[in-house]
C-alpha atoms as a PDB file:
ATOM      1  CA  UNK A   1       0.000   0.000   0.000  1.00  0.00           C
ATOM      2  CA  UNK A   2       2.025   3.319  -1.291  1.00  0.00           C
ATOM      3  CA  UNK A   3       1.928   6.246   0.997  1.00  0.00           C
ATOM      4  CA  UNK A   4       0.482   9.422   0.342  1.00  0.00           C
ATOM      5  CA  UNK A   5       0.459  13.049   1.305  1.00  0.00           C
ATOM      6  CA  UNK A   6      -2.786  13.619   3.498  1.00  0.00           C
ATOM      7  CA  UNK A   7      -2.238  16.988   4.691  1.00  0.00           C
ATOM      8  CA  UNK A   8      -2.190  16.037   8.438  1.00  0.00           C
ATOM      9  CA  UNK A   9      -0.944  19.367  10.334  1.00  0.00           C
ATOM     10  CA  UNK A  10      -0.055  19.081  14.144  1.00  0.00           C
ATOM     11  CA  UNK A  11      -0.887  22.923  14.281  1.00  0.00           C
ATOM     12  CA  UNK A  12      -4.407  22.639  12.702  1.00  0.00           C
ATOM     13  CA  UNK A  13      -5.271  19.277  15.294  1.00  0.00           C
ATOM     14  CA  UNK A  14      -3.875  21.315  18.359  1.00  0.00           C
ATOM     15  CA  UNK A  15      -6.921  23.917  17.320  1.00  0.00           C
ATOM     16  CA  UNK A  16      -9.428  21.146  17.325  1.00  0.00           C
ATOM     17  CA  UNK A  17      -8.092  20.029  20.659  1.00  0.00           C
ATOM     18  CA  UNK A  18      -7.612  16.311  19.358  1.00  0.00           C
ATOM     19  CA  UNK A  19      -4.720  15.668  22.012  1.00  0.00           C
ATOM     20  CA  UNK A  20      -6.996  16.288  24.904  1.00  0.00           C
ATOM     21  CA  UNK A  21      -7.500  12.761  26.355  1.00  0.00           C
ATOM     22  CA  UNK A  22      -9.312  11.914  29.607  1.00  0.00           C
ATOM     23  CA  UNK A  23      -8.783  12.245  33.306  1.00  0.00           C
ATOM     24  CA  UNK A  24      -5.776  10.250  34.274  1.00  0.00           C
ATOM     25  CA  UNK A  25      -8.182   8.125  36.835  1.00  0.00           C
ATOM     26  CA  UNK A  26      -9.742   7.481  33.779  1.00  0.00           C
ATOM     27  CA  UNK A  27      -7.166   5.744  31.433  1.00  0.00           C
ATOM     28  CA  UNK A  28      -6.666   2.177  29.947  1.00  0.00           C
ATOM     29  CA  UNK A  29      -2.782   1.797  30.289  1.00  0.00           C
ATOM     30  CA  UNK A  30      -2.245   0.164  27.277  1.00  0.00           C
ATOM     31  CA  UNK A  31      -2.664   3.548  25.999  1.00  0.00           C
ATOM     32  CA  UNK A  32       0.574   4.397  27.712  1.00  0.00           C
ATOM     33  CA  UNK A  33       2.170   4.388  24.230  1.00  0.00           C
ATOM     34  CA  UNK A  34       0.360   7.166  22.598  1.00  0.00           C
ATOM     35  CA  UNK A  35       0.221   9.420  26.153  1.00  0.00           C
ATOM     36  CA  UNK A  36       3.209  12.197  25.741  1.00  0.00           C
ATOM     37  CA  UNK A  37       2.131  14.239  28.823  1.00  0.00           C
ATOM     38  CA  UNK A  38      -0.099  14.475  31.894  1.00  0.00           C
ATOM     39  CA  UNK A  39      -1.915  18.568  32.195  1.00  0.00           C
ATOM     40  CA  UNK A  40      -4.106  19.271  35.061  1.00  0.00           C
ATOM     41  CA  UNK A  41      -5.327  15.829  35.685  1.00  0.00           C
ATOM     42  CA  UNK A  42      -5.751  14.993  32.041  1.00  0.00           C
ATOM     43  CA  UNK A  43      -3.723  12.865  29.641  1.00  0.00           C
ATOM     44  CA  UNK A  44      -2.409  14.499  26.640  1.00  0.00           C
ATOM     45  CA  UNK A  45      -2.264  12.524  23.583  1.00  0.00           C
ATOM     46  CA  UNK A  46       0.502  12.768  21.221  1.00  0.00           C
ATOM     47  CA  UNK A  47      -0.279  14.291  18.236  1.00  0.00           C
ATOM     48  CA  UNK A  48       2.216  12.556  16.303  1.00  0.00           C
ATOM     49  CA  UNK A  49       1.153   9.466  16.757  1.00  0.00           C
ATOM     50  CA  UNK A  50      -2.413  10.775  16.000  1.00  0.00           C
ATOM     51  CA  UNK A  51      -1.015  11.997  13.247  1.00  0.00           C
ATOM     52  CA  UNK A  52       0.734   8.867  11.651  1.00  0.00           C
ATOM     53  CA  UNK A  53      -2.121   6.624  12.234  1.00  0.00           C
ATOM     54  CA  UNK A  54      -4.515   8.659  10.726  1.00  0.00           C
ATOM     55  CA  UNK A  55      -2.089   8.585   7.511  1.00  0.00           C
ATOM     56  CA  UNK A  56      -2.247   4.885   7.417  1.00  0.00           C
ATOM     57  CA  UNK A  57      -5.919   5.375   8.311  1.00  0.00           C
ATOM     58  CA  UNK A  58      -6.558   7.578   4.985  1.00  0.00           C
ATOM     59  CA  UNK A  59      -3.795   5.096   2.786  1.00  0.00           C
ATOM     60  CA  UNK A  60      -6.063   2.286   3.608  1.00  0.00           C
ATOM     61  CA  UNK A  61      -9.884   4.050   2.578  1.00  0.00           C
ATOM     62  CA  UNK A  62      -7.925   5.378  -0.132  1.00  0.00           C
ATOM     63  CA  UNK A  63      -7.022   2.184  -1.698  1.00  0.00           C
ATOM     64  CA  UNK A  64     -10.146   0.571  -0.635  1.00  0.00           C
ATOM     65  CA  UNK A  65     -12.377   3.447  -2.180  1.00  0.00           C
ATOM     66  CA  UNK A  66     -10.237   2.917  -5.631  1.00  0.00           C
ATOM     67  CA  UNK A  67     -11.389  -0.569  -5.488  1.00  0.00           C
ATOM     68  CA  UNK A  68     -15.287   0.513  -5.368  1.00  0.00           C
ATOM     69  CA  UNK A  69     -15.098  -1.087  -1.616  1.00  0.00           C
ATOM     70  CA  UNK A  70     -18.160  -0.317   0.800  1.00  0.00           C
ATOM     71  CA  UNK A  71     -17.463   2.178   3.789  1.00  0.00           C
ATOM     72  CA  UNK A  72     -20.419   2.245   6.923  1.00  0.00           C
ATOM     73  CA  UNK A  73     -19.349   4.943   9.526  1.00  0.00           C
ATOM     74  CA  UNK A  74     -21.093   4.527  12.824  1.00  0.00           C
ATOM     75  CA  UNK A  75     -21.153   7.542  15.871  1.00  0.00           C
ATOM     76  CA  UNK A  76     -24.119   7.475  17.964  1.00  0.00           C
ATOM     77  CA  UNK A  77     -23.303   9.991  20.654  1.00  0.00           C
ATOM     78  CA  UNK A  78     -24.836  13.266  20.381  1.00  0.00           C
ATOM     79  CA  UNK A  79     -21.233  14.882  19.707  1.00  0.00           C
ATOM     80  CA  UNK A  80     -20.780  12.893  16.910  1.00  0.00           C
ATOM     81  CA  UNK A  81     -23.900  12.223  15.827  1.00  0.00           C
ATOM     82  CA  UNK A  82     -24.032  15.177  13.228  1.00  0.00           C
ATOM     83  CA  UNK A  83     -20.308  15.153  12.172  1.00  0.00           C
ATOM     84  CA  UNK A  84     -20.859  11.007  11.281  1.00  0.00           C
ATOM     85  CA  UNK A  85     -23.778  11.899   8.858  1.00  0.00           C
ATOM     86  CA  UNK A  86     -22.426  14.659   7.057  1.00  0.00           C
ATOM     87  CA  UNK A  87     -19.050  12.775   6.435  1.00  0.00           C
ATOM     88  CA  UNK A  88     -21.383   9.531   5.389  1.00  0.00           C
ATOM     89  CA  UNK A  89     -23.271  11.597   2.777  1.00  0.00           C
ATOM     90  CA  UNK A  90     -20.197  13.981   1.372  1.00  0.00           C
ATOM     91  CA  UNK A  91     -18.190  10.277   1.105  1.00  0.00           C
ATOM     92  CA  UNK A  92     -21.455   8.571  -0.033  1.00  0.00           C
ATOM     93  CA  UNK A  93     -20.941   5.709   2.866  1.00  0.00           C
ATOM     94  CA  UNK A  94     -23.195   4.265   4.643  1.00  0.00           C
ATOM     95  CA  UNK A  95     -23.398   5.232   8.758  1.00  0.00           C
ATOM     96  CA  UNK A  96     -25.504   4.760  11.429  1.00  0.00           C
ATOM     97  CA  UNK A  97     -25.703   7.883  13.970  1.00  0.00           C
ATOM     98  CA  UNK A  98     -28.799   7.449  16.401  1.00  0.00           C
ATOM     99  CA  UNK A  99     -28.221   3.903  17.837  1.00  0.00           C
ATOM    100  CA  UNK A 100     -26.646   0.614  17.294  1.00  0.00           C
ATOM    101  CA  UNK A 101     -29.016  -2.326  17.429  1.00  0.00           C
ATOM    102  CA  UNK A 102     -27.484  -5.418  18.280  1.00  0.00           C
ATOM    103  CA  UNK A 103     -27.154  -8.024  15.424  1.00  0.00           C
ATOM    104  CA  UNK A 104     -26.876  -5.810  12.699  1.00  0.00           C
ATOM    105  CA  UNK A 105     -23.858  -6.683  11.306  1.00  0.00           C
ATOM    106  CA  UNK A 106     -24.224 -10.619  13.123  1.00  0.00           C
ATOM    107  CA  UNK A 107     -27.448 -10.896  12.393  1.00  0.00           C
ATOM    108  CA  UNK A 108     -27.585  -9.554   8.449  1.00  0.00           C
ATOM    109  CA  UNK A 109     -30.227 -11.376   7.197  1.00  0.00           C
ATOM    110  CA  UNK A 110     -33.035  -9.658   9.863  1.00  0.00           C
ATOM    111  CA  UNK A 111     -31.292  -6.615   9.273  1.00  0.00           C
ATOM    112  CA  UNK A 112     -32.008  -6.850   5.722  1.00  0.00           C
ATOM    113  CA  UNK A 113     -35.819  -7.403   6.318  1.00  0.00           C
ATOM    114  CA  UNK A 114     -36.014  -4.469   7.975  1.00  0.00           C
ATOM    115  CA  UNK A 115     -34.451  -3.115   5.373  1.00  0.00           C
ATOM    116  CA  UNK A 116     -36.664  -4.241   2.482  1.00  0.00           C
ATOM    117  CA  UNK A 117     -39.546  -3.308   5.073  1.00  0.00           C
ATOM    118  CA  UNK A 118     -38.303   0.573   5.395  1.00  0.00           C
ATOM    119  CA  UNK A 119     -37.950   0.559   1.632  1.00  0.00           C
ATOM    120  CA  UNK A 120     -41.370  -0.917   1.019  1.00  0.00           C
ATOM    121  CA  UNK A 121     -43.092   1.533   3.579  1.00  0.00           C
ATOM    122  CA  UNK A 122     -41.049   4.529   1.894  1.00  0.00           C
ATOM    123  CA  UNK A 123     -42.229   3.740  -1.509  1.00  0.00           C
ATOM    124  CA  UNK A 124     -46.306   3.304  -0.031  1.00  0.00           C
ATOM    125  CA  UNK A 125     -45.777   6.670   1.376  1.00  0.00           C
ATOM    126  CA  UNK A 126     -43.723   8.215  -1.779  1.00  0.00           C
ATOM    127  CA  UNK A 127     -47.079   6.926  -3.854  1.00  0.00           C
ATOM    128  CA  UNK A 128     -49.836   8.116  -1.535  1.00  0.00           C
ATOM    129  CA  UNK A 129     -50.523   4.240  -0.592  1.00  0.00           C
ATOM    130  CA  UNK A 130     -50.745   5.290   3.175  1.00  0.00           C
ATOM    131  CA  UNK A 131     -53.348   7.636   2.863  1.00  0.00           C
ATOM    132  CA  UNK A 132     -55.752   5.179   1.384  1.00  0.00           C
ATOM    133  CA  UNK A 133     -55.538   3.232   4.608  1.00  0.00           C
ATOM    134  CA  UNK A 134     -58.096   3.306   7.403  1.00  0.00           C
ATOM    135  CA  UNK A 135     -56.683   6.083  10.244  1.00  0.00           C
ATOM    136  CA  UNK A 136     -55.561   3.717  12.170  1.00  0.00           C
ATOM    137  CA  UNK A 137     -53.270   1.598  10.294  1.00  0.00           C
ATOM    138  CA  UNK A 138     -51.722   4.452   8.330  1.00  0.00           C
ATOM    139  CA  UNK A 139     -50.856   5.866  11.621  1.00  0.00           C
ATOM    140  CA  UNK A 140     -49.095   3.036  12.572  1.00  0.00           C
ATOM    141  CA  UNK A 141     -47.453   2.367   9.267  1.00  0.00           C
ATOM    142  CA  UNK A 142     -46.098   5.887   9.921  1.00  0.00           C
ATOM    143  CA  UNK A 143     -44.644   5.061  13.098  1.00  0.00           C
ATOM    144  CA  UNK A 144     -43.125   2.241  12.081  1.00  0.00           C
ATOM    145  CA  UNK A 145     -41.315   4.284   8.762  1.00  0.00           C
ATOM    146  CA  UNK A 146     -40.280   6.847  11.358  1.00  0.00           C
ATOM    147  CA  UNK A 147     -38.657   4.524  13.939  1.00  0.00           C
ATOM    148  CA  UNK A 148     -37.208   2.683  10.663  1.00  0.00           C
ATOM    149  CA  UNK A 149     -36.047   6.185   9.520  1.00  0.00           C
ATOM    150  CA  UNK A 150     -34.022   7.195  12.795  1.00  0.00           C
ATOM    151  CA  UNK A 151     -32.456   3.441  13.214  1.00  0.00           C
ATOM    152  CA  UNK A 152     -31.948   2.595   9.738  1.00  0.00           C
ATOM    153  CA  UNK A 153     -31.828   5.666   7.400  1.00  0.00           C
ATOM    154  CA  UNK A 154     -28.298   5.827   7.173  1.00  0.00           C
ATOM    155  CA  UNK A 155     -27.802   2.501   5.580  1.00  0.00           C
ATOM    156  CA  UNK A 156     -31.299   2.453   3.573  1.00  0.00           C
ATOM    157  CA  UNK A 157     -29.535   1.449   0.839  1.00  0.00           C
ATOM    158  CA  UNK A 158     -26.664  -0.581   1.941  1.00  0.00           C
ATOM    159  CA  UNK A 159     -27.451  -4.326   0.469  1.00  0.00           C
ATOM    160  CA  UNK A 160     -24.287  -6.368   1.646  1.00  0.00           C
ATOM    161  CA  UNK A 161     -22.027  -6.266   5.336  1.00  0.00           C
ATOM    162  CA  UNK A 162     -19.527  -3.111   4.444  1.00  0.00           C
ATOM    163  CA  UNK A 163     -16.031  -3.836   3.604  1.00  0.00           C
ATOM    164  CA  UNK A 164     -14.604  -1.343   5.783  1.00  0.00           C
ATOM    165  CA  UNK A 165     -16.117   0.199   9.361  1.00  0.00           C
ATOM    166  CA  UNK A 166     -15.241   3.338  10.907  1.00  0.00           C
ATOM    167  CA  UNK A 167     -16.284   4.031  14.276  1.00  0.00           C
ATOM    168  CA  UNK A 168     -15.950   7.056  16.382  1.00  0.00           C
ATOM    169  CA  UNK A 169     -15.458   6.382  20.245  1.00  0.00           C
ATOM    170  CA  UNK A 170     -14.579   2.555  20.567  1.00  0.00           C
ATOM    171  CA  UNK A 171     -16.204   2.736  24.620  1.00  0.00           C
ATOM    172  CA  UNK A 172     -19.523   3.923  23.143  1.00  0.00           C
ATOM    173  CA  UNK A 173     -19.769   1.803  20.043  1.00  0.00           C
ATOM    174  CA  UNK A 174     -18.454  -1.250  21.262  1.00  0.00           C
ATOM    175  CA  UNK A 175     -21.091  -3.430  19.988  1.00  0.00           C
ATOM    176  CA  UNK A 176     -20.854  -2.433  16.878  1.00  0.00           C
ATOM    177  CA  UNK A 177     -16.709  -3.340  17.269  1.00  0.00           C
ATOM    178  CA  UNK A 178     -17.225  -6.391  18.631  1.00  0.00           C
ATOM    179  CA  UNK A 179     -19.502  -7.639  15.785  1.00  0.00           C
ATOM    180  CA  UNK A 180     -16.641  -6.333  13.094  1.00  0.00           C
ATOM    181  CA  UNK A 181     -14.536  -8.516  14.879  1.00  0.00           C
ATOM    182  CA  UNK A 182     -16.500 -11.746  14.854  1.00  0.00           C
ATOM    183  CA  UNK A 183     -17.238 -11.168  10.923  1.00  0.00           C
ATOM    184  CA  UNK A 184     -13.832 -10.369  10.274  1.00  0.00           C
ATOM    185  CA  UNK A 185     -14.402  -6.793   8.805  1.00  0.00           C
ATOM    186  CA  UNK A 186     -11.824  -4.311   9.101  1.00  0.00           C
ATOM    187  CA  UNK A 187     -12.053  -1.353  11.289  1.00  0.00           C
ATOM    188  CA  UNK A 188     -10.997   2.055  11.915  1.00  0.00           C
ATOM    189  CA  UNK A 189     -11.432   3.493  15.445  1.00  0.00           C
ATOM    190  CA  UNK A 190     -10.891   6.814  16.747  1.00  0.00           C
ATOM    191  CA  UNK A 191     -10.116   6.265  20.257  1.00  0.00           C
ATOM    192  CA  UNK A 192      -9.469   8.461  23.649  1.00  0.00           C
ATOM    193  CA  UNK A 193      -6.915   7.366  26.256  1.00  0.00           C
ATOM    194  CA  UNK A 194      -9.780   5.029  28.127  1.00  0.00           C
ATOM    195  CA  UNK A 195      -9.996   2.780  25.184  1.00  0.00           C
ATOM    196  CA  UNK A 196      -8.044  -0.296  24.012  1.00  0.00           C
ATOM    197  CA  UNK A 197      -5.757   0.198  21.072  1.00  0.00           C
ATOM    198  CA  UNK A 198      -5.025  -3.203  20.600  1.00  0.00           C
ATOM    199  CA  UNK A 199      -8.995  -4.183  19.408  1.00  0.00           C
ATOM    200  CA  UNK A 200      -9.238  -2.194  15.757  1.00  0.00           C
ATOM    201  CA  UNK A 201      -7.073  -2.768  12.973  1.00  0.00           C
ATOM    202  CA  UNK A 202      -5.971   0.918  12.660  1.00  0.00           C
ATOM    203  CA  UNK A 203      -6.660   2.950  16.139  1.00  0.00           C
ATOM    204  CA  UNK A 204      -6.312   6.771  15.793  1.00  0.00           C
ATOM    205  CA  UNK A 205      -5.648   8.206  19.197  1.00  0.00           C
ATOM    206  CA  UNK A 206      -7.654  11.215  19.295  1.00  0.00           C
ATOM    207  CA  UNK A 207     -10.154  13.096  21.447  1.00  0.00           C
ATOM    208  CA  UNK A 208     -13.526  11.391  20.692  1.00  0.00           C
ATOM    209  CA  UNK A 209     -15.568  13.825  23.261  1.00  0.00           C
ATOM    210  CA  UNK A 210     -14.470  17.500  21.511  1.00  0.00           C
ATOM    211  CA  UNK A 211     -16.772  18.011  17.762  1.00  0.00           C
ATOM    212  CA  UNK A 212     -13.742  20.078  16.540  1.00  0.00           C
ATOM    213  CA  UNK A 213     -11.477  17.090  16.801  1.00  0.00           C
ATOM    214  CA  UNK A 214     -14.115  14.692  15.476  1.00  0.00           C
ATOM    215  CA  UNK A 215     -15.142  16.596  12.421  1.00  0.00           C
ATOM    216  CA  UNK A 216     -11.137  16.907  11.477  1.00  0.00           C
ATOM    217  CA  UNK A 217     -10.157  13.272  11.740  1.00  0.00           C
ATOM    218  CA  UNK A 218     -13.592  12.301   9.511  1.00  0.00           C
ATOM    219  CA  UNK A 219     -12.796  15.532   7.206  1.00  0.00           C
ATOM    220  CA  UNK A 220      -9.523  13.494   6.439  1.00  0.00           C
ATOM    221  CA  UNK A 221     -10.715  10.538   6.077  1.00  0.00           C
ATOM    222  CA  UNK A 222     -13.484  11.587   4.305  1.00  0.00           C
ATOM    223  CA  UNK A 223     -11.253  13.037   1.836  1.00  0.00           C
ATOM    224  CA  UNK A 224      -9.354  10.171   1.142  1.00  0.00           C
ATOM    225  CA  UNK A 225     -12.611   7.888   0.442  1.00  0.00           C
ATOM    226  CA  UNK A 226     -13.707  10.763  -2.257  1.00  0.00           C
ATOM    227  CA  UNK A 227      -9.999  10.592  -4.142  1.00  0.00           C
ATOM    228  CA  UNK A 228      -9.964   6.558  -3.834  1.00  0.00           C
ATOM    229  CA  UNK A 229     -13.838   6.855  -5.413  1.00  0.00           C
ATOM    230  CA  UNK A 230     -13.036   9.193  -8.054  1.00  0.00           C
ATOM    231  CA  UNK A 231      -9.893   7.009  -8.729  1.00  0.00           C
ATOM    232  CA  UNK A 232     -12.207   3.685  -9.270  1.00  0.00           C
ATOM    233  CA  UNK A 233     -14.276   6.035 -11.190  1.00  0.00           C
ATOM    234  CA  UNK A 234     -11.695   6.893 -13.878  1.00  0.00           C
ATOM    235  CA  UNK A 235     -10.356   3.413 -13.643  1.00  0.00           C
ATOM    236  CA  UNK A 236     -13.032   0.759 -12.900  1.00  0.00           C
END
């Protein structure tokens, strides 16, 4: 996998406050490594570690977005909530921001009922099907479409497991880890100084509580999946 220039600058994550990590009560010591200083009771991450695994980070979705691979992006924290969607739709990836519901990568085959369900409930409501109903079952039908719009909308139209999960806050989203790890899928975790770096296949120490510091490691990444896709693009 060839390196590239990703336009990582120390200066511009210092702004976002990525190295802030947690309380130093509140640490996993296997983070030790990427730790360069302790400020006021907190843990301050080094940035050029951040900075170095979020290269190999963006090489990886690079050459997997040149190969027309599948990206889901999952943050369901309120912090993160917003950044995750607007990364998923300007990288056209799939993401899931409100909650995770167990099985849905393990259990793929209910998740794709629901799936076909949300789509077949969009379409009835697209048409004007639901108003035809009695009251009572179009207001139902409605409720379901909505619930299936917060849980599911961000992967309405994903029709296979991704090839490639990135997941912001490995403590929070653990779950959804743990299921990449039984299937096998490859993941990319931003992760503060109370998580375990040994779990994801590329861990980018960063501050997963601050939105500055989210938004910037997604921007990067983000722009790394939109030159790999517009390299598959030119060369399918």
């Amino acid at each position: 996998m060839a390196r590239r220039y990703w336009n990582i600058n120390l200066e511009e994550m210092l702004e976002a406050g990525v190295h802030f990590g947690h309380g130093t009560r509140k640490w996993n010591p296997r983070m030790a490594p990427y730790i360069s200083a302790k400020r006021k009771g907190i843990h301050i991450t080094n940035l050029t570690r951040t900075a170095r695994f979020l290269s190999e980070a963006c090489d990886l979705v690079f050459d997997a977005a040149s190969k027309g691979k599948q990206f889901l992006i999952v943050g369901t924290k309120n912090k993160a909530a917003d950044s995750v969607a607007r990364a998923a739709i300007r990288a056209r990836c799939h993401y899931v921001n409100k909650k995770w519901l167990g099985g849905m990568l393990t259990n793929w085959p209910t998740t794709e009922t629901r799936l076909h369900k949300f789509r077949d409930l969009r379409t009835e409501q697209k048409t004007g099907g639901l108003n035809r109903l009695p009251k009572r079952d179009a207001a139902m039908l409605k409720r379901q479409l909505s619930r299936l719009q917060t849980y599911l909308g961000g992967i309405k139209y994903m029709t296979r497991l991704p090839d490639i999960v990135i997941i912001v806050d490995q403590q929070e989203e653990y779950t959804a880890l743990r299921e990449c790890i039984t299937l096998g899928i490859p993941t990319i975790c931003l992760i503060d100084t109370n998580s375990d770096p040994d779990l994801a296949d590329i861990s980018i120490p960063a501050n997963d509580d601050a939105i500055a510091s989210i938004r910037l490691i997604l921007n990067k990444l983000v722009v790394a999946i939109c030159e790999g896709c517009s390299s598959y693009i030119r060369n399918p």
